[in-house]
PDB file of N, CA and C in Angstrom:
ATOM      1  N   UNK A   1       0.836  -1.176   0.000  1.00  0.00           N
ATOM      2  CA  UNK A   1       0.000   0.000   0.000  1.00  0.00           C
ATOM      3  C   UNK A   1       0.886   1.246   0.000  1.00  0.00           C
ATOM      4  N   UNK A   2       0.365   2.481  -0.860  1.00  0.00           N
ATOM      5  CA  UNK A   2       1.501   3.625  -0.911  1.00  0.00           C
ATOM      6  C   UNK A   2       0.341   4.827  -0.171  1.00  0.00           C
ATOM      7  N   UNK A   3       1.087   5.500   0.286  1.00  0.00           N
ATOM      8  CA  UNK A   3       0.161   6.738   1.460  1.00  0.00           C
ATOM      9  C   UNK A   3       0.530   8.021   0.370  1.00  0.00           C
ATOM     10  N   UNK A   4      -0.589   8.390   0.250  1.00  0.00           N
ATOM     11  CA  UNK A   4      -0.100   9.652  -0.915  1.00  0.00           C
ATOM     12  C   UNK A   4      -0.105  10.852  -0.082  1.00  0.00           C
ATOM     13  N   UNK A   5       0.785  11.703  -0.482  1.00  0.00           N
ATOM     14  CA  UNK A   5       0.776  13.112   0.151  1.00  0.00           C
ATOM     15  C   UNK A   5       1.156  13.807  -0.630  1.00  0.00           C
ATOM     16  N   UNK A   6       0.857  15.670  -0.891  1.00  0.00           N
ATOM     17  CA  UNK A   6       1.351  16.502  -1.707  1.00  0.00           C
ATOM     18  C   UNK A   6       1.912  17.422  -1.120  1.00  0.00           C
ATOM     19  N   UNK A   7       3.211  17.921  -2.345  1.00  0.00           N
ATOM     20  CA  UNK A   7       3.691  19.017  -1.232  1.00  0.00           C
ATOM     21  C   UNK A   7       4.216  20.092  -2.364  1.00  0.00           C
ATOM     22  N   UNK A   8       3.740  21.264  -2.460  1.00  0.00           N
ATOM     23  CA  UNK A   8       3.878  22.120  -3.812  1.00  0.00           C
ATOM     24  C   UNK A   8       5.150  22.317  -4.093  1.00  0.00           C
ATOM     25  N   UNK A   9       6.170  22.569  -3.570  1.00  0.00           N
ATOM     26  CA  UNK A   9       7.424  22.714  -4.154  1.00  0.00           C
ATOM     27  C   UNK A   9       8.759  21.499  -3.262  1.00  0.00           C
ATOM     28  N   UNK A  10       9.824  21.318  -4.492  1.00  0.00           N
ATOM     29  CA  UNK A  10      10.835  20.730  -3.821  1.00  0.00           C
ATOM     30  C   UNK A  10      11.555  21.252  -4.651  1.00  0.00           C
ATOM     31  N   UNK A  11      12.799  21.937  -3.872  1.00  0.00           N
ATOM     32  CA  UNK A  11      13.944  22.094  -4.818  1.00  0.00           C
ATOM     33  C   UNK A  11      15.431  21.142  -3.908  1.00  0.00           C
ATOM     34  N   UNK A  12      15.709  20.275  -4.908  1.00  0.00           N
ATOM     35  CA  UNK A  12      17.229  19.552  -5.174  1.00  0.00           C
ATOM     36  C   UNK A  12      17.751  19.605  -6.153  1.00  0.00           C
ATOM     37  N   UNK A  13      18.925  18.564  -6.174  1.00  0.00           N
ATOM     38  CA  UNK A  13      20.022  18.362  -6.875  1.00  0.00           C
ATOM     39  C   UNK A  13      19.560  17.249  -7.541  1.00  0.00           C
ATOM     40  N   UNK A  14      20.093  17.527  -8.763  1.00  0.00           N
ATOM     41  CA  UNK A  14      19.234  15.900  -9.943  1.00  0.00           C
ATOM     42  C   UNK A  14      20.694  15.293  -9.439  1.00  0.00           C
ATOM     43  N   UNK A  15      20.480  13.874  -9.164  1.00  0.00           N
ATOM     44  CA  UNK A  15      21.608  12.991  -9.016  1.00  0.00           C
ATOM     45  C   UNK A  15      20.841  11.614  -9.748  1.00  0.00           C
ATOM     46  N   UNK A  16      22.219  11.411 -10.554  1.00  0.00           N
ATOM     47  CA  UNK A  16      21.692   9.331 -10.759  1.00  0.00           C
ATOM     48  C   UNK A  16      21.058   8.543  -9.653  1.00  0.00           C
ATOM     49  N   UNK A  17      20.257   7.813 -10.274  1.00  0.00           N
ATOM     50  CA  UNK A  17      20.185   6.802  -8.921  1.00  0.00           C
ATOM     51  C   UNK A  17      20.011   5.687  -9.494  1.00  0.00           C
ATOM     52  N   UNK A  18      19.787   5.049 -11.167  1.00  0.00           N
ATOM     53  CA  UNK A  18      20.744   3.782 -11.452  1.00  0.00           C
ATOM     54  C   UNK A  18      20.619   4.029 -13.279  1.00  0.00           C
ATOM     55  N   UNK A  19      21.883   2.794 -13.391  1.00  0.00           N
ATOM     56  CA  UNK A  19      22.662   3.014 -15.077  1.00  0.00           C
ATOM     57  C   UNK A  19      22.141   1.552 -15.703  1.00  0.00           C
ATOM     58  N   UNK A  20      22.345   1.853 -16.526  1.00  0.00           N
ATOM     59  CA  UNK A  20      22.431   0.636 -17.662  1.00  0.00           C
ATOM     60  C   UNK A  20      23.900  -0.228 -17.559  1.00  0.00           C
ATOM     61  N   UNK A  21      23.951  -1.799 -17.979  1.00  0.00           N
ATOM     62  CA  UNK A  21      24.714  -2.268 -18.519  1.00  0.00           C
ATOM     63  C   UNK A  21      26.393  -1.372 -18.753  1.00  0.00           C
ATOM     64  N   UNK A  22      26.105  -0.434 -19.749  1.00  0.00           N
ATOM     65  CA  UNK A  22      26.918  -0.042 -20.308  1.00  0.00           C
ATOM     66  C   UNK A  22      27.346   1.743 -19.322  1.00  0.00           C
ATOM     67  N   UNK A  23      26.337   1.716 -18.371  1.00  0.00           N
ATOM     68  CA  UNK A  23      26.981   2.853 -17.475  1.00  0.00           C
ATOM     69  C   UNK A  23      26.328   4.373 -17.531  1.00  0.00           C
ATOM     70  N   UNK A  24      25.333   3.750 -18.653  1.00  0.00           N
ATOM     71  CA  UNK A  24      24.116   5.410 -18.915  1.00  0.00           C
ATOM     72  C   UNK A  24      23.128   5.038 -17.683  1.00  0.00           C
ATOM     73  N   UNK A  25      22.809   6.167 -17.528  1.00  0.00           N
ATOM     74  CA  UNK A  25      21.789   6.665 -16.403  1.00  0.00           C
ATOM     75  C   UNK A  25      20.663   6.511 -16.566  1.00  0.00           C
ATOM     76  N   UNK A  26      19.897   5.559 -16.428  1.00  0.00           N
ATOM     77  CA  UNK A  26      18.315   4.985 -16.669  1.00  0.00           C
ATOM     78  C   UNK A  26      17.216   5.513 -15.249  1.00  0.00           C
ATOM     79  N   UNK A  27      18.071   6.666 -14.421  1.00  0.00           N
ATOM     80  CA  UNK A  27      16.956   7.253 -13.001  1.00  0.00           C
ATOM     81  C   UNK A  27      17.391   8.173 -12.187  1.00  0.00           C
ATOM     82  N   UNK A  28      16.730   8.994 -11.940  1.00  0.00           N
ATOM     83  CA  UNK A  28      17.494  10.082 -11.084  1.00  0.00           C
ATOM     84  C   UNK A  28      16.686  10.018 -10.646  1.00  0.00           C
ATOM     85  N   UNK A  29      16.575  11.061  -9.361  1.00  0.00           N
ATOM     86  CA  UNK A  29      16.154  11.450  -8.181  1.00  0.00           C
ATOM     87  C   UNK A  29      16.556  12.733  -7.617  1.00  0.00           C
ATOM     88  N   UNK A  30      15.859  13.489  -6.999  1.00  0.00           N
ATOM     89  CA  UNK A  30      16.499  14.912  -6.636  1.00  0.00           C
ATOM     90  C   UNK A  30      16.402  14.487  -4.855  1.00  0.00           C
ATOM     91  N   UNK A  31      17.699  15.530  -4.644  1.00  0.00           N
ATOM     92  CA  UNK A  31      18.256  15.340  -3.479  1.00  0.00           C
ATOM     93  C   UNK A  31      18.055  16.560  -2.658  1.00  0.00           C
ATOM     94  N   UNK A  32      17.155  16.713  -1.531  1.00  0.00           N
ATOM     95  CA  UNK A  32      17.059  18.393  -1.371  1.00  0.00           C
ATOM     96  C   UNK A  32      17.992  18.383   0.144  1.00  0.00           C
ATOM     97  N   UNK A  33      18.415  19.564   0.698  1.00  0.00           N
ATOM     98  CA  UNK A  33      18.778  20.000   1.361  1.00  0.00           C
ATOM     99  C   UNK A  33      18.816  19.933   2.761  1.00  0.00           C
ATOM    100  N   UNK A  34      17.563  19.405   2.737  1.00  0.00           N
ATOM    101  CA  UNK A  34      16.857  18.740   4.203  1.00  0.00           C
ATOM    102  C   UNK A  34      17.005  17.307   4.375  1.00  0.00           C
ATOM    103  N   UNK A  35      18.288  16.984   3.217  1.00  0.00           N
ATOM    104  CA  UNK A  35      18.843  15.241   3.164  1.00  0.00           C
ATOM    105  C   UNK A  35      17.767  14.568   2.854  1.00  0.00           C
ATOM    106  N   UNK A  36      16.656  15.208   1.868  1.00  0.00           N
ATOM    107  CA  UNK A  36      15.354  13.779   1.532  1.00  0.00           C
ATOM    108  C   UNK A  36      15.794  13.588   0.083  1.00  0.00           C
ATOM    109  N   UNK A  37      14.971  12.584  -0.315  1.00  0.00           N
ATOM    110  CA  UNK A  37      14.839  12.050  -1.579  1.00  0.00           C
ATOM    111  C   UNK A  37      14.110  11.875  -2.782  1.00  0.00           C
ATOM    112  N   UNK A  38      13.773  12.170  -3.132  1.00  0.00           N
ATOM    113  CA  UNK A  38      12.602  11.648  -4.302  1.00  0.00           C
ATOM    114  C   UNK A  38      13.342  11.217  -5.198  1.00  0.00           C
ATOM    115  N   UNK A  39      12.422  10.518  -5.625  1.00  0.00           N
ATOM    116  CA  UNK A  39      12.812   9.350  -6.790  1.00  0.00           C
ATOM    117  C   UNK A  39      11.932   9.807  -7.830  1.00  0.00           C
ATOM    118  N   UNK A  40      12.155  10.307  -8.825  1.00  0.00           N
ATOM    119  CA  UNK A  40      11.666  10.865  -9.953  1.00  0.00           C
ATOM    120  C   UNK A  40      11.134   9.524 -10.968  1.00  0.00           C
ATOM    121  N   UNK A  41       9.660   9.986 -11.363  1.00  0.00           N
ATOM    122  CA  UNK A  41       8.732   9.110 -12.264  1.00  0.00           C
ATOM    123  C   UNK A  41       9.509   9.505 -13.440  1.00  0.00           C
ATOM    124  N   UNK A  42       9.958   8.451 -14.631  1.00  0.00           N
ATOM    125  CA  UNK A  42      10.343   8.535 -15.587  1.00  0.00           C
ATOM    126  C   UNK A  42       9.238   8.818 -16.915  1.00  0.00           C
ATOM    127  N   UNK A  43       8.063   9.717 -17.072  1.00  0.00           N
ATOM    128  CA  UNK A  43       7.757   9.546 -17.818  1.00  0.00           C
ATOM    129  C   UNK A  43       6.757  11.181 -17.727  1.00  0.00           C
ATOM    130  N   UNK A  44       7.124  11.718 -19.517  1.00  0.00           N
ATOM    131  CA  UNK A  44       7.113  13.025 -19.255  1.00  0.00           C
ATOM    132  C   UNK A  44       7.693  13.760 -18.774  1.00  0.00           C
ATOM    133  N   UNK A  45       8.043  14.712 -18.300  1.00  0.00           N
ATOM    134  CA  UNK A  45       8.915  16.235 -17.586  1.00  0.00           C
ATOM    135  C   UNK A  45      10.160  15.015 -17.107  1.00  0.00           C
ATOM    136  N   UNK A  46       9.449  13.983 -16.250  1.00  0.00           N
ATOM    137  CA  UNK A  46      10.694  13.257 -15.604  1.00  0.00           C
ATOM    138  C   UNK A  46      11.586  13.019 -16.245  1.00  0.00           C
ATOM    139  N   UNK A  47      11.162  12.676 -17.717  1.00  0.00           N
ATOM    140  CA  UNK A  47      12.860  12.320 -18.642  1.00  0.00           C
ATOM    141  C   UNK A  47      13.965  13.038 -19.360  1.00  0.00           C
ATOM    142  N   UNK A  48      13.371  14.731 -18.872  1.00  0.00           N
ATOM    143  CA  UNK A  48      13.959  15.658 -18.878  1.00  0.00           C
ATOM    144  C   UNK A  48      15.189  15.841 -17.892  1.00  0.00           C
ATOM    145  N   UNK A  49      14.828  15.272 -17.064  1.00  0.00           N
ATOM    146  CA  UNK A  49      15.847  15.460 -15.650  1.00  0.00           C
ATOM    147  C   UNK A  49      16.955  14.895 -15.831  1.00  0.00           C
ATOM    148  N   UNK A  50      16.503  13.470 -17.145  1.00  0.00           N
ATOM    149  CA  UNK A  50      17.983  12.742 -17.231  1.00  0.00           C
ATOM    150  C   UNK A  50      18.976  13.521 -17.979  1.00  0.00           C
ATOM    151  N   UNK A  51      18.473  14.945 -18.635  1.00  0.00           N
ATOM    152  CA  UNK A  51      19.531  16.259 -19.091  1.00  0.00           C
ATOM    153  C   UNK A  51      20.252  16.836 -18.208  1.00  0.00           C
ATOM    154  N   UNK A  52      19.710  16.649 -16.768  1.00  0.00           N
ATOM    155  CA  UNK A  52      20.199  17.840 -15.605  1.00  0.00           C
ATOM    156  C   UNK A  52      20.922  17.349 -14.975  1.00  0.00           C
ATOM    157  N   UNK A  53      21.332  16.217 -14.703  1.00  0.00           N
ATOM    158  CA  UNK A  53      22.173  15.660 -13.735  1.00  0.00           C
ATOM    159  C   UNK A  53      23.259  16.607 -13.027  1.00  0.00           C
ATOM    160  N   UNK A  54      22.937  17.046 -11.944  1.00  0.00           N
ATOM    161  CA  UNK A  54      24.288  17.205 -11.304  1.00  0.00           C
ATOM    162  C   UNK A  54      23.372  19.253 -11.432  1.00  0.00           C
ATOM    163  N   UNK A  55      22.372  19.374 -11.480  1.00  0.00           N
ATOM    164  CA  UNK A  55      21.778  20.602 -11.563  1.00  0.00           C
ATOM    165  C   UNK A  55      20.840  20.664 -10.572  1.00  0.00           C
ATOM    166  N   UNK A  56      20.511  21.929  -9.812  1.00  0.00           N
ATOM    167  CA  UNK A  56      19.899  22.287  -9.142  1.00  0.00           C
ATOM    168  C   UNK A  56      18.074  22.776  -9.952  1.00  0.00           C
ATOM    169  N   UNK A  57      17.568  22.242  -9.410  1.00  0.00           N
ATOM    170  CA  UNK A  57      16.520  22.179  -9.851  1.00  0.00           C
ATOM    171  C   UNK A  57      15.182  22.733  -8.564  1.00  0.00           C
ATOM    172  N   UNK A  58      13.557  23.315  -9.164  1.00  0.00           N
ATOM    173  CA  UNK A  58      12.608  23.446  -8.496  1.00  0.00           C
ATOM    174  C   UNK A  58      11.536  22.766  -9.143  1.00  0.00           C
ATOM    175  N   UNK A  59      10.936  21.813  -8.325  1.00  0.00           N
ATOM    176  CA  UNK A  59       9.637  21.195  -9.277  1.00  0.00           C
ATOM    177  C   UNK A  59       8.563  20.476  -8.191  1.00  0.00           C
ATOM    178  N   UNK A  60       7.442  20.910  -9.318  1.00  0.00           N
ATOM    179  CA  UNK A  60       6.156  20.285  -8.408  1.00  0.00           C
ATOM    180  C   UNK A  60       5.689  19.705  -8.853  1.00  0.00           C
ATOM    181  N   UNK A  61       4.575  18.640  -8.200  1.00  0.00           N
ATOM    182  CA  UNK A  61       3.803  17.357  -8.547  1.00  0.00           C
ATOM    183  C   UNK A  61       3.630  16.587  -7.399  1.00  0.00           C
ATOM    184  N   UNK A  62       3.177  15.458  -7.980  1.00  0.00           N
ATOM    185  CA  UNK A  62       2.504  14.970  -7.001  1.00  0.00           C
ATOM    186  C   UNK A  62       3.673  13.884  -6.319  1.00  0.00           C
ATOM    187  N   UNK A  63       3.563  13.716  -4.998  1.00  0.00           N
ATOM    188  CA  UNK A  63       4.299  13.155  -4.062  1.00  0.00           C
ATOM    189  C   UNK A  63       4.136  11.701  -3.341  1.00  0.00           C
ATOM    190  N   UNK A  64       4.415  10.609  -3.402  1.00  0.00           N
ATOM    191  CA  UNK A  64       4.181   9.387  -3.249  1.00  0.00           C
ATOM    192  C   UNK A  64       5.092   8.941  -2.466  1.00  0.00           C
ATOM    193  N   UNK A  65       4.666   8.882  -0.860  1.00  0.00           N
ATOM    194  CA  UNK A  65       5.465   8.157   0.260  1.00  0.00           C
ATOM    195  C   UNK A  65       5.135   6.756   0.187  1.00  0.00           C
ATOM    196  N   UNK A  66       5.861   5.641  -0.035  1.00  0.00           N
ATOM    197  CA  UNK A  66       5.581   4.720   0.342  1.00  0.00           C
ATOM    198  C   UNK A  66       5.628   3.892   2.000  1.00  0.00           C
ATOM    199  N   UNK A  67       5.137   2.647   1.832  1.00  0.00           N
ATOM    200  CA  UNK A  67       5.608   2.206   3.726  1.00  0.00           C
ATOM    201  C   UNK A  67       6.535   2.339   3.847  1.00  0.00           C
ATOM    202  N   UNK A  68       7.870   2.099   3.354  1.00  0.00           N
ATOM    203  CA  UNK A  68       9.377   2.134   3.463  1.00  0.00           C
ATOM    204  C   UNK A  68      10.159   3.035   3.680  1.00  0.00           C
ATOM    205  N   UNK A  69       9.015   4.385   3.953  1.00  0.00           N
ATOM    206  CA  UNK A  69       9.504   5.535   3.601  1.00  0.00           C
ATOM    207  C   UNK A  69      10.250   6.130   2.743  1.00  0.00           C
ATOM    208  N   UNK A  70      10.270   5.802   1.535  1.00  0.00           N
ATOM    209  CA  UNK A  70      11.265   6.310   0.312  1.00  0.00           C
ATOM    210  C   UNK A  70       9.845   6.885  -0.521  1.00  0.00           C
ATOM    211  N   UNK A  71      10.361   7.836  -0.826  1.00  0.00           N
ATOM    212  CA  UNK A  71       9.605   8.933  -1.410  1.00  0.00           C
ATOM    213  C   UNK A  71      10.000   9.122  -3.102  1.00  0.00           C
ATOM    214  N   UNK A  72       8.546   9.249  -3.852  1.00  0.00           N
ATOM    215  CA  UNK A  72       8.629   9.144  -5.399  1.00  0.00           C
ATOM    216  C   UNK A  72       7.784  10.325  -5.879  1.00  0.00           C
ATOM    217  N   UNK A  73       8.203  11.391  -6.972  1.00  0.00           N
ATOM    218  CA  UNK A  73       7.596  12.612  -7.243  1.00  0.00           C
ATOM    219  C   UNK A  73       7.273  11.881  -8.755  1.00  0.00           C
ATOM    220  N   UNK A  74       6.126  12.968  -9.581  1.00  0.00           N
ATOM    221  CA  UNK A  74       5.357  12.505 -10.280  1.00  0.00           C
ATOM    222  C   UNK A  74       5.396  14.244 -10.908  1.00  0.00           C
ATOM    223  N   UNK A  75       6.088  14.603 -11.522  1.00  0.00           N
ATOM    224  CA  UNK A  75       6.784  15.948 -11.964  1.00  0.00           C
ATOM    225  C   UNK A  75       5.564  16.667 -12.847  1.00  0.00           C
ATOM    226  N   UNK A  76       4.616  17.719 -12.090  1.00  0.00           N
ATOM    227  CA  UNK A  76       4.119  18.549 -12.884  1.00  0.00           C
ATOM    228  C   UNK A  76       4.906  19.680 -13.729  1.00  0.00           C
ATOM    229  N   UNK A  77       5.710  20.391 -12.989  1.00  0.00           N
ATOM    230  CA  UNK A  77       6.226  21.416 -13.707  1.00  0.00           C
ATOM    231  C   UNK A  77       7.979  21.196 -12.968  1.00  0.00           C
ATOM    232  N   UNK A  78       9.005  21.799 -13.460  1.00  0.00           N
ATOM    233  CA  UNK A  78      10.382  21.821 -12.916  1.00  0.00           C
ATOM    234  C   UNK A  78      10.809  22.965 -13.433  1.00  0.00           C
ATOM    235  N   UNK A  79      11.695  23.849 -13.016  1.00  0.00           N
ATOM    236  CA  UNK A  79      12.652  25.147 -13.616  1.00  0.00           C
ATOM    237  C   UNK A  79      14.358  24.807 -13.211  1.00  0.00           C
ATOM    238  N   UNK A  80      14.835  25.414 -13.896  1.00  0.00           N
ATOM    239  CA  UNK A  80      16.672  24.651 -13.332  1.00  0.00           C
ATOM    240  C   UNK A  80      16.883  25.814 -12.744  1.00  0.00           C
ATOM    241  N   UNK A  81      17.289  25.857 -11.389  1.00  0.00           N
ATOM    242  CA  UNK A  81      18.119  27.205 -10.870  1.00  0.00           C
ATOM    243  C   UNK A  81      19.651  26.780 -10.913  1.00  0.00           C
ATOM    244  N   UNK A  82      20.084  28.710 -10.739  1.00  0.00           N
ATOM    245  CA  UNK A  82      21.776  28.445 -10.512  1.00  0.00           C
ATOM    246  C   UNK A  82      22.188  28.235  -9.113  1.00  0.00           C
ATOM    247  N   UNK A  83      23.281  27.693  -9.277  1.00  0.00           N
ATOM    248  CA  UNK A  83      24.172  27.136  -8.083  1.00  0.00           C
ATOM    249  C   UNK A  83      24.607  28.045  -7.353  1.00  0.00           C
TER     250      UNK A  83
END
């Protein structure tokens, strides 16, 4: 069972979070400041992110805590800020 919650803005850092075979980046996740996580939905805006890696980013959507507590965003909108 996943507990849904929303939360209008998160801004992190796009980081990998796993590669292919050959060492390309098939998932990111943004990393915010307050040491949380999201795990970015790959489909739509999300496969944009696999451009940003290693960029500071702001984006909203919808927010998906699971029991395990690992947290998955569902990317309505994103903007890249500077560092």
């Amino acid at each position: 069972m996943v507990r849904k919650r929303s939360k209008p803005l998160i801004e992190g850092v796009v980081i990998p979070s796993s590669w292919d075979e050959n060492g390309i980046i098939t998932g990111v996740s943004l990393h915010t400041s307050d040491e949380k996580e999201y795990q970015v939905q790959l489909n739509g805006l999300g496969l944009e992110l696999l451009e940003l890696v290693q960029h500071k980013v702001e984006a909203t959507g919808k927010i998906r805590e699971r029991l395990d507590g690992s947290r998955q965003i569902i990317l309505n909108s994103y903007r890249k800020l500077t560092l």
